[in-house]
C-alpha atoms as a PDB file:
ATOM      1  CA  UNK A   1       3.922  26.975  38.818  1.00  0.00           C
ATOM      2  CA  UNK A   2       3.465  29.955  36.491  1.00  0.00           C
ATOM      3  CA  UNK A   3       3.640  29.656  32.663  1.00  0.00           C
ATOM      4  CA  UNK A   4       4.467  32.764  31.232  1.00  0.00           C
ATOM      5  CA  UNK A   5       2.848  33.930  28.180  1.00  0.00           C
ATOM      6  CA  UNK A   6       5.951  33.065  26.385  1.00  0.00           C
ATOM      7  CA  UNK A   7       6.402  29.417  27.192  1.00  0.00           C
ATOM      8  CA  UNK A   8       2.740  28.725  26.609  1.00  0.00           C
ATOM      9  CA  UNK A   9       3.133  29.775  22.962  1.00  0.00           C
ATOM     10  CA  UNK A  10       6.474  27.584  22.631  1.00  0.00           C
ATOM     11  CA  UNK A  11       4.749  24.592  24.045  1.00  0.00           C
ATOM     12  CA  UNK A  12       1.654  25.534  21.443  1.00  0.00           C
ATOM     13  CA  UNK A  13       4.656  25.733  18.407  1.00  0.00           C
ATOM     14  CA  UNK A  14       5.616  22.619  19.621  1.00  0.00           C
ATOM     15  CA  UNK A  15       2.218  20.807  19.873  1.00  0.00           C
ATOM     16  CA  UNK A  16       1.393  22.113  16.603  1.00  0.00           C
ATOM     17  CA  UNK A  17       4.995  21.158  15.186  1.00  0.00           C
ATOM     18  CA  UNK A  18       4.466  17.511  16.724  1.00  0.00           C
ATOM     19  CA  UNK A  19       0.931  17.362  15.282  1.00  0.00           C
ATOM     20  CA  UNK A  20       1.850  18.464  11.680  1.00  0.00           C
ATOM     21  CA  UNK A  21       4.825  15.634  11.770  1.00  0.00           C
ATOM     22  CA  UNK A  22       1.937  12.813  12.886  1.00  0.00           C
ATOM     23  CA  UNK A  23      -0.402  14.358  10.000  1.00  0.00           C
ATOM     24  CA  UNK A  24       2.431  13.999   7.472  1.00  0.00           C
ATOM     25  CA  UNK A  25       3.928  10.543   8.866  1.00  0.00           C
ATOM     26  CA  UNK A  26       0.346   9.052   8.295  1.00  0.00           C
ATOM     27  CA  UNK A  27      -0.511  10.964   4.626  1.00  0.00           C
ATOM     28  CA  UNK A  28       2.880   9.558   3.938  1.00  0.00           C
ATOM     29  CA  UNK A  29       2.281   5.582   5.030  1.00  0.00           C
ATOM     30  CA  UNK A  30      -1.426   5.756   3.654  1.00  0.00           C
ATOM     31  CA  UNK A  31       0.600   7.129   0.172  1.00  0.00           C
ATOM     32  CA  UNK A  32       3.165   4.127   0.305  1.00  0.00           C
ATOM     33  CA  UNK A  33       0.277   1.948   1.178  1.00  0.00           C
ATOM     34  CA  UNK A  34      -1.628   3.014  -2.298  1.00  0.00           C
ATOM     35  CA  UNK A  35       1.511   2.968  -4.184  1.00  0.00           C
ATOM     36  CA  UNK A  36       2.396  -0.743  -2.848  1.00  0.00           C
ATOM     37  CA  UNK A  37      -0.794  -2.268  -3.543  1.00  0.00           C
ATOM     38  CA  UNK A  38      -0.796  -0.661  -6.891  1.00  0.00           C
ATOM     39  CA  UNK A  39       2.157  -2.101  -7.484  1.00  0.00           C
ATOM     40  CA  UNK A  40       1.112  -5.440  -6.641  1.00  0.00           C
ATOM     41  CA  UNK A  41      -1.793  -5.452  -7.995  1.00  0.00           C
ATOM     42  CA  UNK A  42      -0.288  -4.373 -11.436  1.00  0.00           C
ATOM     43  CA  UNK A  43       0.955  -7.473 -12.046  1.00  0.00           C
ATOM     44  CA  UNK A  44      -2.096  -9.745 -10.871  1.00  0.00           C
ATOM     45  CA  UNK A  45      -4.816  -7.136 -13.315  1.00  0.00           C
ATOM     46  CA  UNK A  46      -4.726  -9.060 -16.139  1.00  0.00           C
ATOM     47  CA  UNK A  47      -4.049  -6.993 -19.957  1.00  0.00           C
ATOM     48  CA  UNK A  48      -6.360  -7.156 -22.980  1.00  0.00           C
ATOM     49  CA  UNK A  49      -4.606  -7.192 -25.777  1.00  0.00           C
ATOM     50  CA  UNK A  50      -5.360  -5.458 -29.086  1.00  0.00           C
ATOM     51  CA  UNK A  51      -4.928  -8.648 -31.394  1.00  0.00           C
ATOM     52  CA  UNK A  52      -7.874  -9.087 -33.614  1.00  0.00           C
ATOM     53  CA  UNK A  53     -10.031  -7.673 -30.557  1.00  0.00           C
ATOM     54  CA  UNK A  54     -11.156 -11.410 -29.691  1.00  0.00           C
ATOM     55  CA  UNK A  55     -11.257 -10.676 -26.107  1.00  0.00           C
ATOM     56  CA  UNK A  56      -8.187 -12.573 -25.755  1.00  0.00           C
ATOM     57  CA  UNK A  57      -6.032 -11.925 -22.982  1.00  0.00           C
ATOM     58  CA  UNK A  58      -2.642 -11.562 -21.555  1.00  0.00           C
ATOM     59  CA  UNK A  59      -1.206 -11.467 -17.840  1.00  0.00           C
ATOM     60  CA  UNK A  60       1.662  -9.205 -17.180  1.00  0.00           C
ATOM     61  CA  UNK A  61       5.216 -11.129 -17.090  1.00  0.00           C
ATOM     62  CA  UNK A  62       6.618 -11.708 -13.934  1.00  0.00           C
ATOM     63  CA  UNK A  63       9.286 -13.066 -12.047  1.00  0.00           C
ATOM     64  CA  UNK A  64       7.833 -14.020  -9.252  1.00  0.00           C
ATOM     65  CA  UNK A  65       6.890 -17.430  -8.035  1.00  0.00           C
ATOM     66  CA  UNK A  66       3.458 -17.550  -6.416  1.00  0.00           C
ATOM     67  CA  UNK A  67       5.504 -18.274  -3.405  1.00  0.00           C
ATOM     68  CA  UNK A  68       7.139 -15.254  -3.519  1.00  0.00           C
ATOM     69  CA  UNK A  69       4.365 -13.099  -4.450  1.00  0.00           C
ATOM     70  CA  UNK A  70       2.784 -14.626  -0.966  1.00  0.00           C
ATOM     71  CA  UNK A  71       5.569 -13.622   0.837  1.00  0.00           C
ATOM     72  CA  UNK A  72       6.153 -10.199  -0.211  1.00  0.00           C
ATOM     73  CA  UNK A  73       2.326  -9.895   0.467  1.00  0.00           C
ATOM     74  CA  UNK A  74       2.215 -11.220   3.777  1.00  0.00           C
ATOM     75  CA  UNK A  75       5.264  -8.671   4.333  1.00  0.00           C
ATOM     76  CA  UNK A  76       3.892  -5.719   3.731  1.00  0.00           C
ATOM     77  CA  UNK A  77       0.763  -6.860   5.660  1.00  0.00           C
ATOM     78  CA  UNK A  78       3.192  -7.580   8.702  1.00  0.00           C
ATOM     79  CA  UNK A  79       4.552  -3.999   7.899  1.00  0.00           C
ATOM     80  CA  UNK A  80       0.716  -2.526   8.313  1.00  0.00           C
ATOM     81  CA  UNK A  81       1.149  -1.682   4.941  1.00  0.00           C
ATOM     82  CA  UNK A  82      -2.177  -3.300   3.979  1.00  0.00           C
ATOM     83  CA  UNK A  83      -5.281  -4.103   5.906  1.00  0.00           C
ATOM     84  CA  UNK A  84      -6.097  -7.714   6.583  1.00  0.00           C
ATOM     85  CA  UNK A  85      -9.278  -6.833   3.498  1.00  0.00           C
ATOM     86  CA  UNK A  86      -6.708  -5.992   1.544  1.00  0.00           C
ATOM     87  CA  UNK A  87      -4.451  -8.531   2.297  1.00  0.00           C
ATOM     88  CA  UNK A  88      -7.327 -11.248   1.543  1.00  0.00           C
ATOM     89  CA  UNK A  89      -8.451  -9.802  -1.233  1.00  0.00           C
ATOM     90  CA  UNK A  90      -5.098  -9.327  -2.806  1.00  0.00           C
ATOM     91  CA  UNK A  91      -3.877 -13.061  -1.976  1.00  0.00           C
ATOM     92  CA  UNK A  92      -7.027 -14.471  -3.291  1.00  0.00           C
ATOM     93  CA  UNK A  93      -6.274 -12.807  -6.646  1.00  0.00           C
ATOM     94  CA  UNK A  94      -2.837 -13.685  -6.784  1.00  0.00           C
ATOM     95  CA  UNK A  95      -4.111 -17.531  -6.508  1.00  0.00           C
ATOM     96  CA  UNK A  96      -6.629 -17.302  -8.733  1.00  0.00           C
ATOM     97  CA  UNK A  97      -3.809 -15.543 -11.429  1.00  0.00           C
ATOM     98  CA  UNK A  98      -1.185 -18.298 -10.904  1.00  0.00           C
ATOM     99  CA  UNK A  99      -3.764 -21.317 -10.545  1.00  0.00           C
ATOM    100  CA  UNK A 100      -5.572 -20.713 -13.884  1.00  0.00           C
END
């Protein structure tokens, strides 16, 4: 079967249309990714605090149970959200936080 000259360009516009959706959908999860673990991890990096400069300091108030910290984690590692590094690294911080 013949293509004419026309359809090959349409099924190049579409290629190129499917392809630029795919690039997009993945700069888009990799974003969400960043912005999760961020977000997670703003509440696990502890804050120094400006009192006298003694080096004390301060964790960010939370909420959360460790529990539930675990299992939003776990969550967004399901999601493929995070890599299984990420997800290691992350949950053994969030220990360390709540157990000291």
């Amino acid at each position: 079967m013949k293509m004419s000259v026309e359809n090959a360009f349409d099924e190049l516009r579409q290629f190129e249309s499917e392809r630029a959706e795919q690039y997009w959908l993945m700069k888009t999860l990799k974003a969400l990714k960043i912005t999760c673990l961020a977000a997670l991890l703003a509440g696990a990096v502890p804050i120094l605090s400006g009192c006298g400069g003694g080096g004390a300091t301060f964790h960010a108030a939370s909420d959360k149970t460790l529990g539930q910290e675990l299992q939003d984690l776990k969550a967004s590692y399901d999601k493929g959200i995070l890599t299984q590094k990420e997800y290691e690294d992350t949950k053994k911080r969030l220990i360390k936080r709540y157990t000291q």
